[in-house]
N, C-alpha and C. Protein backbone atom coordinates (compact mmCIF):
# COMPACT_ATOMS: atom_id res chain seq x y z
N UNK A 1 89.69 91.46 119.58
CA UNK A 1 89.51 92.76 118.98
C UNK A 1 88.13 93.27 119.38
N UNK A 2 88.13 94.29 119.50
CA UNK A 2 86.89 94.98 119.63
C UNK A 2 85.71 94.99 119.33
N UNK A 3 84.25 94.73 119.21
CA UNK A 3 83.30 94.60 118.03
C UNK A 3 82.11 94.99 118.89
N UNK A 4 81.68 95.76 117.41
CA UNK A 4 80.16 96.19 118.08
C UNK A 4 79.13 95.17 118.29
N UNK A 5 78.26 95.77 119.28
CA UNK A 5 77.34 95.24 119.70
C UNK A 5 76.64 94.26 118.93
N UNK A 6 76.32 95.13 117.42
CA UNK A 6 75.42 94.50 116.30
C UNK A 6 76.22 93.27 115.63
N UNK A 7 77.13 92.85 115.98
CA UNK A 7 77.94 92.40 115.30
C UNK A 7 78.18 90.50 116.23
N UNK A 8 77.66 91.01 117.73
CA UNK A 8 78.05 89.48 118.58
C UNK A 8 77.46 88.31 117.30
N UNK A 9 78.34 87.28 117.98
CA UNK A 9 77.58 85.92 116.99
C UNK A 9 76.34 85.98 116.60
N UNK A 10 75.85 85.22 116.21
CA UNK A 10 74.35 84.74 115.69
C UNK A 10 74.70 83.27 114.84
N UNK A 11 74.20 82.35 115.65
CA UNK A 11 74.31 80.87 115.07
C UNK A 11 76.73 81.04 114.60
N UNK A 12 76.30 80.84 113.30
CA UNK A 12 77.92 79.95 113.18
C UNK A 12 78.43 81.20 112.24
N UNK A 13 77.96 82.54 112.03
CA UNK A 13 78.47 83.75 111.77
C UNK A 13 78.22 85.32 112.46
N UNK A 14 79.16 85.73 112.30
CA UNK A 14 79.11 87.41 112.93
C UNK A 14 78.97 88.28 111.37
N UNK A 15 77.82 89.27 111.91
CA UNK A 15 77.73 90.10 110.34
C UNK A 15 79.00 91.38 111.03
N UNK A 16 79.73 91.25 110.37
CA UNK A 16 80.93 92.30 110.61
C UNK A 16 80.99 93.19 109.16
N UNK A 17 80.51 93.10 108.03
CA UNK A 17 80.65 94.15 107.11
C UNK A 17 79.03 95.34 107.68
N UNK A 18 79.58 96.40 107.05
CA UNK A 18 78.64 97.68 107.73
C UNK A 18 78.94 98.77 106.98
N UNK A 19 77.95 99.96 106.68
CA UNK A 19 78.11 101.01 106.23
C UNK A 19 78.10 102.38 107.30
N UNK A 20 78.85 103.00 106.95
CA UNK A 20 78.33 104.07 107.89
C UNK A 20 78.83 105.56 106.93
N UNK A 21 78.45 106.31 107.14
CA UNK A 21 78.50 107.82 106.47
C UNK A 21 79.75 108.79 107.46
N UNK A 22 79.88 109.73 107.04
CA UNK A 22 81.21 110.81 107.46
C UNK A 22 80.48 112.04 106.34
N UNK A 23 79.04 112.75 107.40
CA UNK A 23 78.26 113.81 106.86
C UNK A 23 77.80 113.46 105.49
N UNK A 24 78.41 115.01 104.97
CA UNK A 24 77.86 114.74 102.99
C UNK A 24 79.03 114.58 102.48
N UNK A 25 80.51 114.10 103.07
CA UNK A 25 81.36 113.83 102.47
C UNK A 25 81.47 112.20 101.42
N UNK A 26 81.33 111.50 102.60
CA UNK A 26 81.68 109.75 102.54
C UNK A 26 80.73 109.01 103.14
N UNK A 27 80.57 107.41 102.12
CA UNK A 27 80.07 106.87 102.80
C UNK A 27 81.09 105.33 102.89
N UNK A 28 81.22 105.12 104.22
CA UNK A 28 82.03 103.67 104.51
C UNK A 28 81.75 102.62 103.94
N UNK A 29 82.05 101.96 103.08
CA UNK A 29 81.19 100.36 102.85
C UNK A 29 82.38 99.10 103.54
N UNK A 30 82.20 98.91 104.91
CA UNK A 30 83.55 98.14 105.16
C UNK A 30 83.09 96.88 104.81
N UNK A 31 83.97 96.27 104.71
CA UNK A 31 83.72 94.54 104.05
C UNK A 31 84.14 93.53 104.71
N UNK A 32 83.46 92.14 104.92
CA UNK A 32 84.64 91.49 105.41
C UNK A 32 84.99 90.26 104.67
N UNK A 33 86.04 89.96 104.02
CA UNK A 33 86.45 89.86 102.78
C UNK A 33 87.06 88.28 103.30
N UNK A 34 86.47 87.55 104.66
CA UNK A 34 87.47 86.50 104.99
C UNK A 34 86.56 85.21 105.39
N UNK A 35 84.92 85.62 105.96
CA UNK A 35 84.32 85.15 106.70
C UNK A 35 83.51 84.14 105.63
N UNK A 36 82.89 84.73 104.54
CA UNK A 36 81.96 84.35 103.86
C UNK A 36 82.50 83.82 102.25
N UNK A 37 83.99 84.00 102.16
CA UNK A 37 85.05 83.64 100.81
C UNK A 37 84.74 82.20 100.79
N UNK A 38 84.91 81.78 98.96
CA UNK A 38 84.90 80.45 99.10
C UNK A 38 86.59 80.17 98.96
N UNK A 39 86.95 78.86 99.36
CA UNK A 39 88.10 78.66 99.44
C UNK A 39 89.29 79.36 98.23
N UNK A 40 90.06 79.07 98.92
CA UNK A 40 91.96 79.48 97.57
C UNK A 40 91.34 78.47 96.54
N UNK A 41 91.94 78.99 95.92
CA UNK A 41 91.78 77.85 94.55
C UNK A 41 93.31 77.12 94.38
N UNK A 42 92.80 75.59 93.97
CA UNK A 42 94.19 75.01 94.15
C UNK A 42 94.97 74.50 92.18
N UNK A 43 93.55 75.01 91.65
CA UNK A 43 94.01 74.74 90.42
C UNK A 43 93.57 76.02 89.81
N UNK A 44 93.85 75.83 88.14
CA UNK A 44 93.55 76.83 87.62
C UNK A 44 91.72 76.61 86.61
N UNK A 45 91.74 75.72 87.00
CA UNK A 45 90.08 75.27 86.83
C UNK A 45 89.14 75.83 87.58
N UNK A 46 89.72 75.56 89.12
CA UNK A 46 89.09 76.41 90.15
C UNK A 46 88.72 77.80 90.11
N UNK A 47 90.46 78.50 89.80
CA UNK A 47 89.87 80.06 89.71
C UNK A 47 89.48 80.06 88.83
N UNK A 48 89.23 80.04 87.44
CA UNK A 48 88.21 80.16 86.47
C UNK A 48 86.86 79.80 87.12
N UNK A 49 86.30 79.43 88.11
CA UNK A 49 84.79 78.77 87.92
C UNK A 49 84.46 80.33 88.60
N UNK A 50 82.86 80.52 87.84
CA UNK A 50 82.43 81.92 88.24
C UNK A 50 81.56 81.87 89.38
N UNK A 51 81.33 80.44 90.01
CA UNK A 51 80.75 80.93 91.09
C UNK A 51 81.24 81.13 92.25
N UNK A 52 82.86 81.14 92.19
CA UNK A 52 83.98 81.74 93.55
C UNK A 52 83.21 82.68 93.96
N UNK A 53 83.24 83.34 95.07
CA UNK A 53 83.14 84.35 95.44
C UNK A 53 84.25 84.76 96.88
N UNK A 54 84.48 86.42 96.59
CA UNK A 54 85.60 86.96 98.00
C UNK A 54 84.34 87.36 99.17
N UNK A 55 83.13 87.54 99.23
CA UNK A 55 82.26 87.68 99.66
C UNK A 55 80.70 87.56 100.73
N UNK A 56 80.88 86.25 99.34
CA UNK A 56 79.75 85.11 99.46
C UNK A 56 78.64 86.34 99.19
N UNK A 57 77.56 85.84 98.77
CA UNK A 57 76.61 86.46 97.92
C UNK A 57 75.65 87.15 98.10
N UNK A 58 75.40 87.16 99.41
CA UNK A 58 74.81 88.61 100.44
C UNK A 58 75.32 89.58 99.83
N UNK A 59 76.73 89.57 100.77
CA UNK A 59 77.80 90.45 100.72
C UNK A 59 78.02 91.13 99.64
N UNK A 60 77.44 90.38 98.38
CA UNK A 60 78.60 90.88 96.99
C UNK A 60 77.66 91.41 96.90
N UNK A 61 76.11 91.51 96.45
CA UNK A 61 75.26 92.55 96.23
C UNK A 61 75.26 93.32 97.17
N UNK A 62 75.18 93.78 98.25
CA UNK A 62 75.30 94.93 98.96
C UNK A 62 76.08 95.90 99.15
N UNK A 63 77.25 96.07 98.78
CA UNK A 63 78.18 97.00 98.52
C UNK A 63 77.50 97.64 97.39
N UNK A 64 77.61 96.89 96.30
CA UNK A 64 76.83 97.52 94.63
C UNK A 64 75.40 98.32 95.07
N UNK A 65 74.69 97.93 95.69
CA UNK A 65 73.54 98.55 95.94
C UNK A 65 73.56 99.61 97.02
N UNK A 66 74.67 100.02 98.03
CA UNK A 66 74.80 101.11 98.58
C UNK A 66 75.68 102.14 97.98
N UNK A 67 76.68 101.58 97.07
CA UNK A 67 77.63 102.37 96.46
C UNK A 67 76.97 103.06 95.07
N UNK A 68 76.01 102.43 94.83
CA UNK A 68 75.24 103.18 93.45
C UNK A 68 73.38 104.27 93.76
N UNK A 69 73.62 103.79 95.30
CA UNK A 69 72.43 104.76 95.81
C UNK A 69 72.82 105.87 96.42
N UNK A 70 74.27 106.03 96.77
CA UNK A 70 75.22 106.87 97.72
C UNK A 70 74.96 108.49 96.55
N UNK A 71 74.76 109.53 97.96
CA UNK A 71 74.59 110.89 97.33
C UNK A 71 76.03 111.13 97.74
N UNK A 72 77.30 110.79 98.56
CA UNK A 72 78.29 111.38 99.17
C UNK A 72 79.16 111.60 97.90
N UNK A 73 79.98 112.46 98.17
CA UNK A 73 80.96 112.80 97.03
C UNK A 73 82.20 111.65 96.94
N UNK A 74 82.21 110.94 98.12
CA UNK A 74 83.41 110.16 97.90
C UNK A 74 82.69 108.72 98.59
N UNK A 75 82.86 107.73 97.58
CA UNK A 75 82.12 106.38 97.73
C UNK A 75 83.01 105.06 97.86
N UNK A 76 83.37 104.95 99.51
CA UNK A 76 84.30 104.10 99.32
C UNK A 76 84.60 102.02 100.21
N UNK A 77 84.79 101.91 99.83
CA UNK A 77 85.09 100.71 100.18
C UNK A 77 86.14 100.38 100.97
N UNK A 78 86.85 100.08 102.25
CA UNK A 78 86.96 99.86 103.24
C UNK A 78 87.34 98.02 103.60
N UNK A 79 88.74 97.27 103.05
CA UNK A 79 88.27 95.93 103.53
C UNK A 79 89.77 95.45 103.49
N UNK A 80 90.28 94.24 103.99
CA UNK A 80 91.51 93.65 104.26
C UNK A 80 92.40 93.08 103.16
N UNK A 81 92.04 92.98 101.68
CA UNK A 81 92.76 92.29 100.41
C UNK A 81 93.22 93.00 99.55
N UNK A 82 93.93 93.27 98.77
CA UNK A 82 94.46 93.83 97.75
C UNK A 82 93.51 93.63 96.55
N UNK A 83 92.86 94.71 96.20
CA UNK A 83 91.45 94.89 95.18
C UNK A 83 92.27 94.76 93.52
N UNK A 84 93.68 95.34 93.43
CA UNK A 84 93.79 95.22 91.92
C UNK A 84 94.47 94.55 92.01
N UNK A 85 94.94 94.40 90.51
CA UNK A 85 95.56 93.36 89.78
C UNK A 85 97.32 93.87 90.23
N UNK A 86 97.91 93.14 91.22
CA UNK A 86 99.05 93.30 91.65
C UNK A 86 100.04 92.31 91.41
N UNK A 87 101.10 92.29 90.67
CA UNK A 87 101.78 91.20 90.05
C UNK A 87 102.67 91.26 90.60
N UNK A 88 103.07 90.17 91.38
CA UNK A 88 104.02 89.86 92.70
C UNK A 88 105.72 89.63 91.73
N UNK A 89 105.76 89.50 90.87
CA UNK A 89 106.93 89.23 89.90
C UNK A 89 107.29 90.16 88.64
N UNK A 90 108.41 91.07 88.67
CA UNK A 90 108.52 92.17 87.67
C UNK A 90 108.43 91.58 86.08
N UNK A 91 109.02 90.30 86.42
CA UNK A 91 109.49 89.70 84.81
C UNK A 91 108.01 89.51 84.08
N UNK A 92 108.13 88.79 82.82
CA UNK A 92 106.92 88.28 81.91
C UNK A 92 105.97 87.46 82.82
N UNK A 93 104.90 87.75 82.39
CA UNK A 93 103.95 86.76 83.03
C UNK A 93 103.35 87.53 83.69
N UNK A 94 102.52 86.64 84.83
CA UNK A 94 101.76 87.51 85.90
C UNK A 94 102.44 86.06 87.24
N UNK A 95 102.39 87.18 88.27
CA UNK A 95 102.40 86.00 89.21
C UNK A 95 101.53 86.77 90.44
N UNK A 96 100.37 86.17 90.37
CA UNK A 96 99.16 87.04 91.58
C UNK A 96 98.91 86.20 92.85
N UNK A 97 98.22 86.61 93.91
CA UNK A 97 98.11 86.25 95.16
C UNK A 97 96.79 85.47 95.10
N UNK A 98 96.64 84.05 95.21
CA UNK A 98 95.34 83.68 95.39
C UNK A 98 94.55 84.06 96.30
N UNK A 99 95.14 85.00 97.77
CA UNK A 99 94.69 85.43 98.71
C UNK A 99 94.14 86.70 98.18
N UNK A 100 94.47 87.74 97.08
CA UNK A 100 93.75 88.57 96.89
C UNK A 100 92.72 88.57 96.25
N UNK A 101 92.50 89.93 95.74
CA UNK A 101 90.82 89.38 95.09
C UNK A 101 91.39 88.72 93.48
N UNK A 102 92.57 89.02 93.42
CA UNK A 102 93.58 88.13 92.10
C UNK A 102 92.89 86.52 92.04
N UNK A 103 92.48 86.41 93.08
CA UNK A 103 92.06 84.63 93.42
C UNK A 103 90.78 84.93 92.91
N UNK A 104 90.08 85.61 93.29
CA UNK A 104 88.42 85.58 92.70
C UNK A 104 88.52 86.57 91.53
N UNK A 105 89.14 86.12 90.71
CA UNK A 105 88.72 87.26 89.42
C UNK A 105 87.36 87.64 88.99
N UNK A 106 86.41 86.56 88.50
CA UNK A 106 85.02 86.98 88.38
C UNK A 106 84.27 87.55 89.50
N UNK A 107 84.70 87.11 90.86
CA UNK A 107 83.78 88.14 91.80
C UNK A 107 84.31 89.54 92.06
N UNK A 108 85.64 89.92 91.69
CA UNK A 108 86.07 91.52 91.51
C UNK A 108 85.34 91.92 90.14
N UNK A 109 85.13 91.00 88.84
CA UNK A 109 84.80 91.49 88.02
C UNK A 109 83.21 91.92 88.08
N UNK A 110 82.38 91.07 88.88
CA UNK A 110 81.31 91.14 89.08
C UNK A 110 81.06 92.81 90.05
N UNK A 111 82.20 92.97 90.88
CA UNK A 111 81.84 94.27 91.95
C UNK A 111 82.00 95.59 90.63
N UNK A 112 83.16 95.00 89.94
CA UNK A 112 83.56 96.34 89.09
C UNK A 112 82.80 97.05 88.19
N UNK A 113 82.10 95.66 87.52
CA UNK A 113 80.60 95.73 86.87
C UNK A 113 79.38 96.70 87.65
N UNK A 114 79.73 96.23 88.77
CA UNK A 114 78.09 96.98 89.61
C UNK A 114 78.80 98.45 89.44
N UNK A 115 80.03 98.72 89.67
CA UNK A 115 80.19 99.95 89.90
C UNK A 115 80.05 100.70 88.50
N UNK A 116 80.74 99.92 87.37
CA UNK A 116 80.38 100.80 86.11
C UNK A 116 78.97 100.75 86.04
N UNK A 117 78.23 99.79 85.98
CA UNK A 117 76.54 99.84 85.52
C UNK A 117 76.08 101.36 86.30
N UNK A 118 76.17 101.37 87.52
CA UNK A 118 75.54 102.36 88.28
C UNK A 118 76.08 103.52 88.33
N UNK A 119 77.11 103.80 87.45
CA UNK A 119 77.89 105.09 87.15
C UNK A 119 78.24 105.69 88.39
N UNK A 120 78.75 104.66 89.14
CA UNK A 120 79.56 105.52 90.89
C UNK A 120 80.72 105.72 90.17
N UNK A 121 80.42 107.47 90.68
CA UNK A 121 82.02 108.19 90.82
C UNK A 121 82.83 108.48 91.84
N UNK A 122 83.79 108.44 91.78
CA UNK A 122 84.76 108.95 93.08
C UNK A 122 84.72 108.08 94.13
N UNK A 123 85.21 106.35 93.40
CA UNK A 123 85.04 105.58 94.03
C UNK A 123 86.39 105.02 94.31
N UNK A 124 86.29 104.77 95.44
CA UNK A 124 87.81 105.06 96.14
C UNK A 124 87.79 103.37 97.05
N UNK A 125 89.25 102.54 97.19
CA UNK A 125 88.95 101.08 97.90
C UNK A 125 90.17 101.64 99.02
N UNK A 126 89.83 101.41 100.06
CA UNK A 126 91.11 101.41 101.39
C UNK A 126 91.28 100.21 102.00
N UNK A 127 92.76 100.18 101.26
CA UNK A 127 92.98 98.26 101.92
C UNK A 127 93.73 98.35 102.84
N UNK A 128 93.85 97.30 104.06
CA UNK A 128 95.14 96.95 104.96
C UNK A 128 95.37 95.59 104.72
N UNK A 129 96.21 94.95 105.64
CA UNK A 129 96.63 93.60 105.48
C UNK A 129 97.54 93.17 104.64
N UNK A 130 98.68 94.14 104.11
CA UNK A 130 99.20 93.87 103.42
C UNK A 130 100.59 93.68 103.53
N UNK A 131 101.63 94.45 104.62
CA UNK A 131 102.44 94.52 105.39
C UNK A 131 103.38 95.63 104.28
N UNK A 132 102.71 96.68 103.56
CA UNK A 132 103.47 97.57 102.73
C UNK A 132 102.37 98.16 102.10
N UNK A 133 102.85 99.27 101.72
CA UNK A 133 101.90 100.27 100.99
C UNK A 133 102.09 100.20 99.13
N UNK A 134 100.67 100.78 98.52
CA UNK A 134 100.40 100.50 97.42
C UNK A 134 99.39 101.76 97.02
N UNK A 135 99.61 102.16 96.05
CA UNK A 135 98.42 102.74 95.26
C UNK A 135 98.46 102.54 93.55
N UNK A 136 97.12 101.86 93.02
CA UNK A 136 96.66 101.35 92.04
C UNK A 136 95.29 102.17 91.74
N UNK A 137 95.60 102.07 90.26
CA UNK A 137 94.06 102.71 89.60
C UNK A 137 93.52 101.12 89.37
N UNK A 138 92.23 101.13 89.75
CA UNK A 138 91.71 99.93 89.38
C UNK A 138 90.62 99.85 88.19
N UNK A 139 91.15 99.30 86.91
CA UNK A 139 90.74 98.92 85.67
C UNK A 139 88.97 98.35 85.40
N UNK A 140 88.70 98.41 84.80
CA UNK A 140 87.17 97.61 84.48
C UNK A 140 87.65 96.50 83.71
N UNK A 141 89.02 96.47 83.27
CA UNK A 141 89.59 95.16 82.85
C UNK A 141 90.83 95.62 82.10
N UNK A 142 91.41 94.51 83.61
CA UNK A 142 92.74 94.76 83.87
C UNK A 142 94.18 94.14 82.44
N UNK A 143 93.33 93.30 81.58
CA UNK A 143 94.16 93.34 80.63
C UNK A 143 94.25 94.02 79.53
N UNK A 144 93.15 95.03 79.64
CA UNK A 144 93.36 96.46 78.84
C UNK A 144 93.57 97.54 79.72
N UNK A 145 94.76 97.69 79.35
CA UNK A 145 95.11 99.00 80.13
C UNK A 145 94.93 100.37 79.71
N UNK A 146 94.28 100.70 78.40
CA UNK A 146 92.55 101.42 77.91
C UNK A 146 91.49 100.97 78.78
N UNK A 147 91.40 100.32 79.10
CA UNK A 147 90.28 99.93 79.52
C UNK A 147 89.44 101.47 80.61
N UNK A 148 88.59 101.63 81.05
CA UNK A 148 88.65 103.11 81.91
C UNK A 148 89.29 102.38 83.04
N UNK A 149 89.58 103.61 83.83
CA UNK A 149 89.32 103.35 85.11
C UNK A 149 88.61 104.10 85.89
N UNK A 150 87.75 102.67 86.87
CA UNK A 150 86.74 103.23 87.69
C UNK A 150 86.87 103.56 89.13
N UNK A 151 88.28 103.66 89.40
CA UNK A 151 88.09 104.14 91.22
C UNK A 151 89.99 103.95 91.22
N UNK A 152 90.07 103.73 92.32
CA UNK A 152 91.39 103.96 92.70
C UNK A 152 91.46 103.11 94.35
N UNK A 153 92.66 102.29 94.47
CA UNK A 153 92.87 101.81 95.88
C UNK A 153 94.27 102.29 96.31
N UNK A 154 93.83 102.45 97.43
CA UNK A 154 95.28 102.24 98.55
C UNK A 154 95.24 102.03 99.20
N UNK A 155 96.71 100.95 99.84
CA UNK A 155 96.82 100.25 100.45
C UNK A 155 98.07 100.70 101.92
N UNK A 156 97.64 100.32 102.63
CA UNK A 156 98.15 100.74 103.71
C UNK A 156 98.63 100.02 104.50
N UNK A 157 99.84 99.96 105.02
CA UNK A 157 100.60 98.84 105.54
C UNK A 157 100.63 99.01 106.95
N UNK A 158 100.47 98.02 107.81
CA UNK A 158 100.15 97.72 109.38
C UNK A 158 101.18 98.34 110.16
N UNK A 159 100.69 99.07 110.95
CA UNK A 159 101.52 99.74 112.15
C UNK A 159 102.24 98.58 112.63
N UNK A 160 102.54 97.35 112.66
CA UNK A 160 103.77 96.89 113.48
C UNK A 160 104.38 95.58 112.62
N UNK A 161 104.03 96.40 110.87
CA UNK A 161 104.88 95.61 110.31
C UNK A 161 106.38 96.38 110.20
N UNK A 162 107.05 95.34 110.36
CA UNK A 162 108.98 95.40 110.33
C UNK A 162 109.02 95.89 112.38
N UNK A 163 107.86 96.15 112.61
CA UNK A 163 108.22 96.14 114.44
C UNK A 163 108.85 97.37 114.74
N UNK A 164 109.72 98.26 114.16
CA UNK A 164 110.28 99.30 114.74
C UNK A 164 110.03 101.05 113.59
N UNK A 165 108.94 100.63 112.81
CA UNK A 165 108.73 101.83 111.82
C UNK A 165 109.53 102.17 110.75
N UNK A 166 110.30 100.92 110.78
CA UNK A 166 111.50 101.08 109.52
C UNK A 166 110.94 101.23 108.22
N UNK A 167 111.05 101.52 106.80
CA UNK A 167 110.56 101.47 105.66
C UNK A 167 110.78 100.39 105.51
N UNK A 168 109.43 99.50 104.90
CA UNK A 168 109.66 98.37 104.69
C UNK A 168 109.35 98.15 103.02
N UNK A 169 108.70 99.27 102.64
CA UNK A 169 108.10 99.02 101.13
C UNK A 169 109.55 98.74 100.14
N UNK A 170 109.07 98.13 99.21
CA UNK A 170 110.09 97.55 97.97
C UNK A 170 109.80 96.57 97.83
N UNK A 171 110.46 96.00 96.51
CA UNK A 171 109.86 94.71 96.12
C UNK A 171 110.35 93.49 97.14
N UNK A 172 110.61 93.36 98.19
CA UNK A 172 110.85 92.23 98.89
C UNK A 172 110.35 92.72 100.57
N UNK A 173 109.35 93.80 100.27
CA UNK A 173 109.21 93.97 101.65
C UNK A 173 108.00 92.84 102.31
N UNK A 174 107.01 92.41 101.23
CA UNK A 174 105.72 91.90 101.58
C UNK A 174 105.96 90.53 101.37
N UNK A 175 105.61 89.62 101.71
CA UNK A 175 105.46 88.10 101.01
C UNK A 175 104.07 87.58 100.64
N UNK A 176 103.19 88.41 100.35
CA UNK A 176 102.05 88.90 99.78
C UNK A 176 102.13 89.36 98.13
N UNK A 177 102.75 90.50 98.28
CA UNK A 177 103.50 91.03 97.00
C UNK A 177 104.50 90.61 96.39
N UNK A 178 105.11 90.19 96.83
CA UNK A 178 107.03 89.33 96.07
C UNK A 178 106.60 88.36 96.23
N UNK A 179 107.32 88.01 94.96
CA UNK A 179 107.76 86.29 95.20
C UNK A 179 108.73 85.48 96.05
N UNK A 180 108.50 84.82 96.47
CA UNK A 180 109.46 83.95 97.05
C UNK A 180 110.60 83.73 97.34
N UNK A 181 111.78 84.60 98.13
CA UNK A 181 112.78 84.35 97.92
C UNK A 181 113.40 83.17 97.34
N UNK A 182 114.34 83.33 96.08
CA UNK A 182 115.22 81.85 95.18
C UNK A 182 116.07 81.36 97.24
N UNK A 183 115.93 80.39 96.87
CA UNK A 183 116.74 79.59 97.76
C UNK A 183 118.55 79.80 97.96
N UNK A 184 119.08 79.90 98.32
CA UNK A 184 120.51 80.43 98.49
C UNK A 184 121.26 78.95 97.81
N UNK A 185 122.31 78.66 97.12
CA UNK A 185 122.93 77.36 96.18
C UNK A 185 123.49 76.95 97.55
């Protein structure tokens, strides 16, 4: 893939997250949400511990600190995971993606935090990687659904998922989003 200049190696990482502006409209905060993550969690001990991060800890303060200094009218975030709380199963329960930021709950809670503390408005997340499209209001806490909401994501599904431009969205289009096909008897 392509990459800027600023971006070649350096020792055993590439800095690939970056901001960039679009006038007095927007400012980009792209992320890279894969390089600097601490692992899936394999228990539920794991995702509870708060020092997970989707990030790693550069990363996680710097978004908060450009997104709450930003004069642009639209303040947005830019990165490859599904930012809200997306429940892969219609029935009771929750059934979430450890690959999304669903896996790092305290480090989404920690970004969501920076964004309420610093009163960013018109804060907007643009996801890919998902192989189907989505749009979610994203909560300051997602098990109150009072709770406000502080921004909004959408998600955008890859030009050569399903290969021929077919509609692929519904609940069995993603294996990201759905569960698991039951096994046939």
């Amino acid at each position: 893939m392509p990459l800027r200049r600023a971006a070649l190696l350096n020792g055993p990482d590439m800095r690939l997250y970056r901001r960039m502006s679009y006038g007095r409209l927007t400012d980009f905060n792209v992320l890279d949400g894969r390089q600097y993550r601490s692992r899936q969690a394999d228990t539920q001990a794991e995702r509870d511990d708060p020092s997970r991060t989707m990030l790693g800890a550069q990363q996680e303060r710097w978004p908060a600190d450009g997104l709450g200094a930003s004069t642009r009218t639209w303040k947005v975030l830019a990165q490859q995971t599904v930012m809200a709380r997306a429940d892969r199963d219609p029935g009771p329960g929750l059934s979430l993606s450890d690959d999304h930021w669903s896996g790092y709950e305290h480090a989404r809670q920690r970004t969501f935090d920076a964004v309420a503390e610093r009163g960013v408005d018109n804060f907007v997340v643009i996801t890919g990687d998902a192989h189907c499209s989505m749009v979610a209001d994203l909560k300051l806490n997602f098990d109150d659904q009072n709770s406000p909401t502080i921004g909004a994501e959408f998600l955008g599904t890859s030009i050569a998922s399903g290969g021929d431009g077919a509609d692929m969205d519904g609940p069995a289009a993603d294996s990201y989003m759905s569960p698991p096909a039951a096994p046939h008897p």
